[in-house]
PDB file of N, CA and C in Angstrom:
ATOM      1  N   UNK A   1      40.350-177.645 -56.448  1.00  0.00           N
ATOM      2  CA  UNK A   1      41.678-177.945 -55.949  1.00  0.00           C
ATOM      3  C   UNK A   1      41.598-178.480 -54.516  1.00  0.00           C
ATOM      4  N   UNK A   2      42.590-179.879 -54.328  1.00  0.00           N
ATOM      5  CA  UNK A   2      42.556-180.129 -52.510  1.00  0.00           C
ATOM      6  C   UNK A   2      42.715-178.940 -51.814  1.00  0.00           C
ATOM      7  N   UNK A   3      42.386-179.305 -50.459  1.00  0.00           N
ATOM      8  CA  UNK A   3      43.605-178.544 -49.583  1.00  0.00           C
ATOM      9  C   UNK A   3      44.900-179.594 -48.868  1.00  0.00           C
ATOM     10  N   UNK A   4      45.388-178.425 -48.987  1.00  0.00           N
ATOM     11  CA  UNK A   4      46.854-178.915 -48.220  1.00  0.00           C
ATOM     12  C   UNK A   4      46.335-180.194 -47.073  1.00  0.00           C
ATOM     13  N   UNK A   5      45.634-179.683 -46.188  1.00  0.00           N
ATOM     14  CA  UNK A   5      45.396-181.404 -45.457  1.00  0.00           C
ATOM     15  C   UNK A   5      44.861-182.602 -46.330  1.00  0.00           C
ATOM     16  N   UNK A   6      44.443-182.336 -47.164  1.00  0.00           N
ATOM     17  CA  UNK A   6      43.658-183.248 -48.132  1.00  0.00           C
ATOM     18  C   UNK A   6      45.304-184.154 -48.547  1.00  0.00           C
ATOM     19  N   UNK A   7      46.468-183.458 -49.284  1.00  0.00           N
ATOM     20  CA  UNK A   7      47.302-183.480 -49.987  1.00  0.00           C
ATOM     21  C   UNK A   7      48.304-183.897 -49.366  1.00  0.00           C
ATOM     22  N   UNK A   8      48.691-183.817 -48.008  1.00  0.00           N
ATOM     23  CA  UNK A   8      49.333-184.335 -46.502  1.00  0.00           C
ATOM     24  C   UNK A   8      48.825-185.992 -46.119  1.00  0.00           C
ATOM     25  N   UNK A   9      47.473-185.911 -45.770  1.00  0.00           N
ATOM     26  CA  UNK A   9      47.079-187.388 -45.713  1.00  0.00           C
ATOM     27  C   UNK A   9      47.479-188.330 -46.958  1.00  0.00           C
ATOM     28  N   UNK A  10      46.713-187.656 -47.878  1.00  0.00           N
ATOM     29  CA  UNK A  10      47.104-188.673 -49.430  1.00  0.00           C
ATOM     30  C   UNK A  10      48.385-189.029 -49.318  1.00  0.00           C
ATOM     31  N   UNK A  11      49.540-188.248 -48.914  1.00  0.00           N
ATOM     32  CA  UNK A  11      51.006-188.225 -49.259  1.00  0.00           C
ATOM     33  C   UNK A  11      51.249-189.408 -47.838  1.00  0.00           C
ATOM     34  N   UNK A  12      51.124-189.104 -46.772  1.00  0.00           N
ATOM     35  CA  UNK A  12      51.080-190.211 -45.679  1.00  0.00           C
ATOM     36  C   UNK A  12      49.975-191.216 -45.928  1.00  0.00           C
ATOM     37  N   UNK A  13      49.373-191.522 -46.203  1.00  0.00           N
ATOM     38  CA  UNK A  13      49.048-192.261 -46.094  1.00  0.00           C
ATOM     39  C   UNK A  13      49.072-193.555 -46.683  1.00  0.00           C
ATOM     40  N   UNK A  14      49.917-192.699 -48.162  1.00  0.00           N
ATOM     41  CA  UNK A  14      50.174-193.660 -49.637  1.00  0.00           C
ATOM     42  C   UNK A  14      51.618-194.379 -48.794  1.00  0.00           C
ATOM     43  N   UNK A  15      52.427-193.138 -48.140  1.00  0.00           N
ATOM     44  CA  UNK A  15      53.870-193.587 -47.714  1.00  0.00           C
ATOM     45  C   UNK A  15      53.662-195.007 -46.795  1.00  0.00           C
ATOM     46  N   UNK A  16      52.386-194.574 -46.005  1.00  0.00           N
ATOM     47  CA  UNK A  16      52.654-195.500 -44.541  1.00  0.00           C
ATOM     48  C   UNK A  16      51.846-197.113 -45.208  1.00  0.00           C
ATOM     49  N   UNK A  17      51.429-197.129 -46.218  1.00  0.00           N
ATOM     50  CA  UNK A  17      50.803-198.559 -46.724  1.00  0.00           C
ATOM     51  C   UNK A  17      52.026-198.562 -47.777  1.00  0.00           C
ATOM     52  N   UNK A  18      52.501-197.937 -47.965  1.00  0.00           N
ATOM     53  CA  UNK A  18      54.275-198.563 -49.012  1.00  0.00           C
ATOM     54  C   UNK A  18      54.580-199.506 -47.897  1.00  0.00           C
ATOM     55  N   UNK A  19      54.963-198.713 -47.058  1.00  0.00           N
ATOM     56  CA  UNK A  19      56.319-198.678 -45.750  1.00  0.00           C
ATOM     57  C   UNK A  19      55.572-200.217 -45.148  1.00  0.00           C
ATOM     58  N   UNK A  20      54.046-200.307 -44.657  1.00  0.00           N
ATOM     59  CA  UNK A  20      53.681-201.605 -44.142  1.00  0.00           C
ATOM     60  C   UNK A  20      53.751-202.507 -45.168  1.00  0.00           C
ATOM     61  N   UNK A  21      53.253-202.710 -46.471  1.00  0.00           N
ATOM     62  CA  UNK A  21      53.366-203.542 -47.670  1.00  0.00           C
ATOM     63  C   UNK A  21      55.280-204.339 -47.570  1.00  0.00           C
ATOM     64  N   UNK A  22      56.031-203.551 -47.566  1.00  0.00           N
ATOM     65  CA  UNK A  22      57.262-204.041 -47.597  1.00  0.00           C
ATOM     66  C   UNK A  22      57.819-204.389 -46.782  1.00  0.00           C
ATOM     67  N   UNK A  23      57.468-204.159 -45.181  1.00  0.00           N
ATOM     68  CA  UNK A  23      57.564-204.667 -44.024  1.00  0.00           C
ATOM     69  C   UNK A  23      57.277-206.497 -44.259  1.00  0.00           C
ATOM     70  N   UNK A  24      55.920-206.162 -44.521  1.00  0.00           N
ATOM     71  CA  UNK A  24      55.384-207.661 -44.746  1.00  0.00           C
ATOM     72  C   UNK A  24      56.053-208.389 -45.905  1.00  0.00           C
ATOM     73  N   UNK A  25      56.333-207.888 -46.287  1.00  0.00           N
ATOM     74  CA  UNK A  25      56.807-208.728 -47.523  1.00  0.00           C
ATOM     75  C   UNK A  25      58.236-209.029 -46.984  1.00  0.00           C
ATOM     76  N   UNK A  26      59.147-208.344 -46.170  1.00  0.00           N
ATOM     77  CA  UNK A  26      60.374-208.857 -45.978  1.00  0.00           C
ATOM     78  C   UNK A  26      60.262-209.578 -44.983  1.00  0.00           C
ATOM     79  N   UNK A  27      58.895-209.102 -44.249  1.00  0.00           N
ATOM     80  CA  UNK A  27      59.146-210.283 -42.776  1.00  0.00           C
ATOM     81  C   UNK A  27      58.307-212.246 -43.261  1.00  0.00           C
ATOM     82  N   UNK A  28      57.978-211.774 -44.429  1.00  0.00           N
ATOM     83  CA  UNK A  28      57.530-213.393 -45.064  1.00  0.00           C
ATOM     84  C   UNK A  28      58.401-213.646 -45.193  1.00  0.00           C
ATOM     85  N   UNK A  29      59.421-212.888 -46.111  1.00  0.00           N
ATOM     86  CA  UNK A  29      60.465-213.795 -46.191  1.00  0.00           C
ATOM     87  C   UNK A  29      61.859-213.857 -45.503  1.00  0.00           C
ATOM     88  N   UNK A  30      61.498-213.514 -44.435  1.00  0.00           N
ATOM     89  CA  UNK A  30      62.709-214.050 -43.550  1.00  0.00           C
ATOM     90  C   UNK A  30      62.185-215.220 -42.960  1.00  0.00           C
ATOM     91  N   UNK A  31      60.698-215.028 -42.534  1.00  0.00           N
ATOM     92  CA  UNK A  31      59.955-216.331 -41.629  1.00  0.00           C
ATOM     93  C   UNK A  31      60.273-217.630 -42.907  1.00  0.00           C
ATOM     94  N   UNK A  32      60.198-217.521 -44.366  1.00  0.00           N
ATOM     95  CA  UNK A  32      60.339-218.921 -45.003  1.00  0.00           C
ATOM     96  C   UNK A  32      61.391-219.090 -45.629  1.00  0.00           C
ATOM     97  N   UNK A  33      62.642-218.386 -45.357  1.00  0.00           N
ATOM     98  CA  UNK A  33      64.078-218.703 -44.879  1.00  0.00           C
ATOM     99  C   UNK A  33      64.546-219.209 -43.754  1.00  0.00           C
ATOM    100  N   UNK A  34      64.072-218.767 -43.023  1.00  0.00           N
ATOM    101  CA  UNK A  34      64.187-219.536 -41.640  1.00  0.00           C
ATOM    102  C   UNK A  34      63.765-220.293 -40.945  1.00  0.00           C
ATOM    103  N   UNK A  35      62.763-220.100 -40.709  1.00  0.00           N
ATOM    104  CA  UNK A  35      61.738-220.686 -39.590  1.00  0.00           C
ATOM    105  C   UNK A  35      61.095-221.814 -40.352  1.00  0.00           C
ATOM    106  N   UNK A  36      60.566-222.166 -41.317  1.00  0.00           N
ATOM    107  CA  UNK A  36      60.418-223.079 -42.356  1.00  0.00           C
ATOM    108  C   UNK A  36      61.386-224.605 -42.518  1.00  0.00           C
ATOM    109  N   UNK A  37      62.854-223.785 -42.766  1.00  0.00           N
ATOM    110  CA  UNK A  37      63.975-225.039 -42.601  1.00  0.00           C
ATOM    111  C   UNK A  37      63.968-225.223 -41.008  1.00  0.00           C
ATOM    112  N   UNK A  38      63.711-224.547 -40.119  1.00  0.00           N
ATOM    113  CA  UNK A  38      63.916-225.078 -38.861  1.00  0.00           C
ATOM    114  C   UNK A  38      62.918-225.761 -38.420  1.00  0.00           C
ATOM    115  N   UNK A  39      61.598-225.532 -38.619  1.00  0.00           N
ATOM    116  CA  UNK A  39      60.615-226.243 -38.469  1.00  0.00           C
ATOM    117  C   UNK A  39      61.171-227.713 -38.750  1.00  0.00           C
ATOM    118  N   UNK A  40      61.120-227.760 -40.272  1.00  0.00           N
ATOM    119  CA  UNK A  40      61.575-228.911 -40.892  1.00  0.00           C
ATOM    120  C   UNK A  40      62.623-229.867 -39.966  1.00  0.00           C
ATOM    121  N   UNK A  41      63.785-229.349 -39.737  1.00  0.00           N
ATOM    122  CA  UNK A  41      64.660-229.855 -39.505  1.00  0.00           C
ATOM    123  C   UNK A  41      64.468-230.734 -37.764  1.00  0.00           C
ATOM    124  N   UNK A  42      63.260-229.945 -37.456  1.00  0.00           N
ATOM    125  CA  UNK A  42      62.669-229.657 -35.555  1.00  0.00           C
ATOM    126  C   UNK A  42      62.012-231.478 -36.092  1.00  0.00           C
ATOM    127  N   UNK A  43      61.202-230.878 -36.912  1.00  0.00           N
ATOM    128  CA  UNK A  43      60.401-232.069 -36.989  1.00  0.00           C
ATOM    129  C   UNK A  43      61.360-233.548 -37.328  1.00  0.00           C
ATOM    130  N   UNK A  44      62.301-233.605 -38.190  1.00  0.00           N
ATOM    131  CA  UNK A  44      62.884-234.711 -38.508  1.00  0.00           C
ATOM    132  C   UNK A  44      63.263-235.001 -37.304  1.00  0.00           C
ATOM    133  N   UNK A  45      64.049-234.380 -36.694  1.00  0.00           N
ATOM    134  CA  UNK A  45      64.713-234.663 -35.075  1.00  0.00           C
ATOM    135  C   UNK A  45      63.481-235.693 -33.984  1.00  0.00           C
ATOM    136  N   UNK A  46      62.609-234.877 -34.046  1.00  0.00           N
ATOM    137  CA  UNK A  46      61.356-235.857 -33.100  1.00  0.00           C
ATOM    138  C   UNK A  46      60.885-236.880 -33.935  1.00  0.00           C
ATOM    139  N   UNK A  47      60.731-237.035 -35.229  1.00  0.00           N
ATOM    140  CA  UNK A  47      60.623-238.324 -35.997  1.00  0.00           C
ATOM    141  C   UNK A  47      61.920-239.554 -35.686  1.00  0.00           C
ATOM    142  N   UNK A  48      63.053-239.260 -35.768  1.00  0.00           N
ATOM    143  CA  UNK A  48      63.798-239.990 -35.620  1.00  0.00           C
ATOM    144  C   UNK A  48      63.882-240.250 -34.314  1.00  0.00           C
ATOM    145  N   UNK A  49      64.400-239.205 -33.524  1.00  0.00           N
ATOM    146  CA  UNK A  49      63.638-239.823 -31.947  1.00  0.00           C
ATOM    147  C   UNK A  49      62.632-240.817 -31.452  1.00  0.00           C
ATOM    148  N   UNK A  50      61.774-240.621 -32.205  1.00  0.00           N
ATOM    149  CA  UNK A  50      60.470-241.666 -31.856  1.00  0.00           C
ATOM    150  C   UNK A  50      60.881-242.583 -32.551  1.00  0.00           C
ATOM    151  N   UNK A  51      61.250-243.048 -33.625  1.00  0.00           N
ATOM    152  CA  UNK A  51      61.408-244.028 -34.272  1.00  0.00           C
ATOM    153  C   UNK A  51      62.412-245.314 -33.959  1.00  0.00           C
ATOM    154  N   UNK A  52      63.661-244.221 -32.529  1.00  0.00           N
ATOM    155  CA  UNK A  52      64.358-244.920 -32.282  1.00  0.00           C
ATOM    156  C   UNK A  52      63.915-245.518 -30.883  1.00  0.00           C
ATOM    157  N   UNK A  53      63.099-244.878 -30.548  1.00  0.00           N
ATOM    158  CA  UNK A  53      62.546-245.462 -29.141  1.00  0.00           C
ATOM    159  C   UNK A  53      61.144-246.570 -29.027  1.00  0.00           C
ATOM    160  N   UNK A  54      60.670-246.534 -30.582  1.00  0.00           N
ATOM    161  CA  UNK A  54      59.481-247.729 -30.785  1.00  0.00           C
ATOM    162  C   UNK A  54      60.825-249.075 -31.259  1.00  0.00           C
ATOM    163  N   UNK A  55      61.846-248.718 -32.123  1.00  0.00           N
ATOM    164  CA  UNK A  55      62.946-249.588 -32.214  1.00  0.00           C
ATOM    165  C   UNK A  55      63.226-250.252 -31.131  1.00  0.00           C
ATOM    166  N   UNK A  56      63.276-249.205 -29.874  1.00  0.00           N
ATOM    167  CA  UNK A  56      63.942-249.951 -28.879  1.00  0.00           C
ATOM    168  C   UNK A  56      62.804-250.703 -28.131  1.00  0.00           C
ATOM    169  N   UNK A  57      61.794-250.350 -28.250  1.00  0.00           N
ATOM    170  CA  UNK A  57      60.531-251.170 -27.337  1.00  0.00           C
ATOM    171  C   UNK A  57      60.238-252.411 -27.809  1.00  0.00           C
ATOM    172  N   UNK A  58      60.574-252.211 -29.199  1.00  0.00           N
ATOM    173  CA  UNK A  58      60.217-253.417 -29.827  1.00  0.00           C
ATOM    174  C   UNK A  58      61.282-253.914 -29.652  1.00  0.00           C
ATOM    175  N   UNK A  59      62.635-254.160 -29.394  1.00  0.00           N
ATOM    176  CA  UNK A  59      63.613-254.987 -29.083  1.00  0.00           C
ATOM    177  C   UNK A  59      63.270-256.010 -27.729  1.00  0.00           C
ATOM    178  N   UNK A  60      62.898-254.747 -26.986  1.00  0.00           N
ATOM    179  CA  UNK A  60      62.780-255.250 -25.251  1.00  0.00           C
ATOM    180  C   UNK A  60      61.791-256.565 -25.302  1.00  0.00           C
ATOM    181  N   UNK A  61      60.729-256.062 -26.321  1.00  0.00           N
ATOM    182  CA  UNK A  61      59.535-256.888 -26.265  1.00  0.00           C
ATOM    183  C   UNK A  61      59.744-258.782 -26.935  1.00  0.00           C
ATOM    184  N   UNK A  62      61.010-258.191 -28.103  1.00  0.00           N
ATOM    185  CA  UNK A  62      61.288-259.400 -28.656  1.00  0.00           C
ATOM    186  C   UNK A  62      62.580-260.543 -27.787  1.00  0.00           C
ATOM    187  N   UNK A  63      62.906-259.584 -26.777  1.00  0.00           N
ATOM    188  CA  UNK A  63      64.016-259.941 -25.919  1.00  0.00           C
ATOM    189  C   UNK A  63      62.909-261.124 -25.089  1.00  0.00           C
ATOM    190  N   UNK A  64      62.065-260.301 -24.458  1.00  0.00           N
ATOM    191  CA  UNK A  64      61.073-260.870 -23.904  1.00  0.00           C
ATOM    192  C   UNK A  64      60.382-262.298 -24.031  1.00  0.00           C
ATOM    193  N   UNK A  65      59.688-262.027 -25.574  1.00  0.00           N
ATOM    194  CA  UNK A  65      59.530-263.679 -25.911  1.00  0.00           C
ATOM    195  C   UNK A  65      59.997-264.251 -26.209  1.00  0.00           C
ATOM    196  N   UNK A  66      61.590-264.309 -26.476  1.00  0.00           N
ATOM    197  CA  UNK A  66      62.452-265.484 -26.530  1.00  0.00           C
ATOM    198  C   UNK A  66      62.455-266.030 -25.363  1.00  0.00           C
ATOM    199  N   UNK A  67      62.663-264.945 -23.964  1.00  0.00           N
ATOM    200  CA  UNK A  67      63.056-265.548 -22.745  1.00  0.00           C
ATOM    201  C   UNK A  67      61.956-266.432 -22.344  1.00  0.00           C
ATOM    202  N   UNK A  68      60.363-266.393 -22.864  1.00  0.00           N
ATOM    203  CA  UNK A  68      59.230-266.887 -22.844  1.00  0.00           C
ATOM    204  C   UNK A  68      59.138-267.883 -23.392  1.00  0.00           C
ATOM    205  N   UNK A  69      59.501-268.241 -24.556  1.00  0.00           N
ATOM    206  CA  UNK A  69      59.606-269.248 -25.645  1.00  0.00           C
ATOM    207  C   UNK A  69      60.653-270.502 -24.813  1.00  0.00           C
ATOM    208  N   UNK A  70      62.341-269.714 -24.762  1.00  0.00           N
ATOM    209  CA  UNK A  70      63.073-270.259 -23.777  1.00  0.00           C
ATOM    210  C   UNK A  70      62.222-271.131 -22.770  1.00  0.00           C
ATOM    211  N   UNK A  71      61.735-270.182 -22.001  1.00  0.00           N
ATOM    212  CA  UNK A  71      61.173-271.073 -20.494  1.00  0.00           C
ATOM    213  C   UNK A  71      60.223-271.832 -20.727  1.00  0.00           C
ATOM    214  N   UNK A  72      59.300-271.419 -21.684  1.00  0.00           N
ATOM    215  CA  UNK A  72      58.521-272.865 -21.791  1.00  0.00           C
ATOM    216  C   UNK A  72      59.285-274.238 -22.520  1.00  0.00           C
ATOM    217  N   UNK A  73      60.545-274.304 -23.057  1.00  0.00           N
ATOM    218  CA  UNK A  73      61.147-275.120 -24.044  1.00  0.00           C
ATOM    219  C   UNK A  73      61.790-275.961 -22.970  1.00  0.00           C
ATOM    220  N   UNK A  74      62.459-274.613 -21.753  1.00  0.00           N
ATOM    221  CA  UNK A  74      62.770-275.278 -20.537  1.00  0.00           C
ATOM    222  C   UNK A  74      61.727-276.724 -20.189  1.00  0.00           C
ATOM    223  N   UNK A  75      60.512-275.959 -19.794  1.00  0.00           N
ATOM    224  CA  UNK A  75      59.788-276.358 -18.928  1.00  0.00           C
ATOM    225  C   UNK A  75      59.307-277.983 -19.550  1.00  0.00           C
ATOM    226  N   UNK A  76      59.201-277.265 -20.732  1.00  0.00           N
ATOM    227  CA  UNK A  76      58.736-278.753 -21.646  1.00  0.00           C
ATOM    228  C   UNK A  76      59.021-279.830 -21.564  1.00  0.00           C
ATOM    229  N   UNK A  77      60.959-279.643 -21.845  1.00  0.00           N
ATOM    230  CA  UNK A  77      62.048-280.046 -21.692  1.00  0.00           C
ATOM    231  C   UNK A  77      61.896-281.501 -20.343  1.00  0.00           C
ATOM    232  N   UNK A  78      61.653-280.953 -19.206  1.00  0.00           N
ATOM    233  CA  UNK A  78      61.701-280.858 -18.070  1.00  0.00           C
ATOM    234  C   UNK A  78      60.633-281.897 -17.689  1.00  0.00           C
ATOM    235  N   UNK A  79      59.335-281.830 -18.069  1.00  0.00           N
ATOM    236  CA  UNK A  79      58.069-282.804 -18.257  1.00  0.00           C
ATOM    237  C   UNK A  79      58.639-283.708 -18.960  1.00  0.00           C
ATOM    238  N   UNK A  80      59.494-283.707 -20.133  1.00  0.00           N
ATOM    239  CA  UNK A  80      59.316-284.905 -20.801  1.00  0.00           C
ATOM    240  C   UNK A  80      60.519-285.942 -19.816  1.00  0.00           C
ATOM    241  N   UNK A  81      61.554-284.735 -19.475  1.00  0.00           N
ATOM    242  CA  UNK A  81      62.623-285.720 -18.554  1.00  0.00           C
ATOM    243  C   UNK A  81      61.799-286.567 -17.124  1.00  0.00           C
ATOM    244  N   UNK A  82      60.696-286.043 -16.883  1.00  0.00           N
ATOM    245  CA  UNK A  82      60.015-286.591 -15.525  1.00  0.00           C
ATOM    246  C   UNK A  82      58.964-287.606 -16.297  1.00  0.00           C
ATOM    247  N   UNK A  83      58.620-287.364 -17.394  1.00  0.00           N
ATOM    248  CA  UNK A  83      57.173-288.488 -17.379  1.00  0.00           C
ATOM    249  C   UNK A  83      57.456-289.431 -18.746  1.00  0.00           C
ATOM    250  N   UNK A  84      58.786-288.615 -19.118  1.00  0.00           N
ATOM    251  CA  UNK A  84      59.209-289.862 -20.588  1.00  0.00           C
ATOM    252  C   UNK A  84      58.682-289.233 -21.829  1.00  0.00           C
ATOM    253  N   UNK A  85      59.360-289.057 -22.769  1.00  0.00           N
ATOM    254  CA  UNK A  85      58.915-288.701 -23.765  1.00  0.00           C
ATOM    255  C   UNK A  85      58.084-289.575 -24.556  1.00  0.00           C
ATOM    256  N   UNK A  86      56.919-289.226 -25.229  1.00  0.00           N
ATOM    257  CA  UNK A  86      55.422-289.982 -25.980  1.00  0.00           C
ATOM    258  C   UNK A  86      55.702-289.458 -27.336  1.00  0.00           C
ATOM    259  N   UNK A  87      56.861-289.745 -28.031  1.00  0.00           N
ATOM    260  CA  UNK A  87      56.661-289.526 -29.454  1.00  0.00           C
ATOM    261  C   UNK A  87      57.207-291.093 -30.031  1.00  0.00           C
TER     262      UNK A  87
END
């Protein structure tokens, strides 16, 4: 037959790995109720962010070589009014 301390531990010890087992198990699933969609939702936010700011770089950039394109069309322009056009 145990003894009583034998029969005390067994009884705590079975309780206190219940008691942690279901801890964990409810704190998984609060973390992939929650924290999961927020992640998610964290991440779309900085995707679209970035996406709108390579949008906008690439605007600036295309703003750019028109005004480039422009000035040389100017400039072209400009040679042919001084030396006569050769076509």
């Amino acid at each position: 037959m145990r003894s009583l301390r034998s029969k005390i531990l067994l009884y705590f010890g079975s309780f206190t790995t219940i008691i942690v087992l279901l801890l964990v198990f409810v704190i998984k699933n609060q973390i992939a109720s929650t924290n999961i969609p927020l992640t998610k939702d964290l991440n779309q936010q900085v995707v679209t962010a970035r996406s709108e700011q390579i949008g906008e770089w690439l605007e600036q950039r295309i703003c750019e070589l028109r005004i480039l394109s422009e000035t040389e069309t100017l400039i072209s322009k400009d040679d042919d009014k001084k030396w006569g056009k050769r076509c």
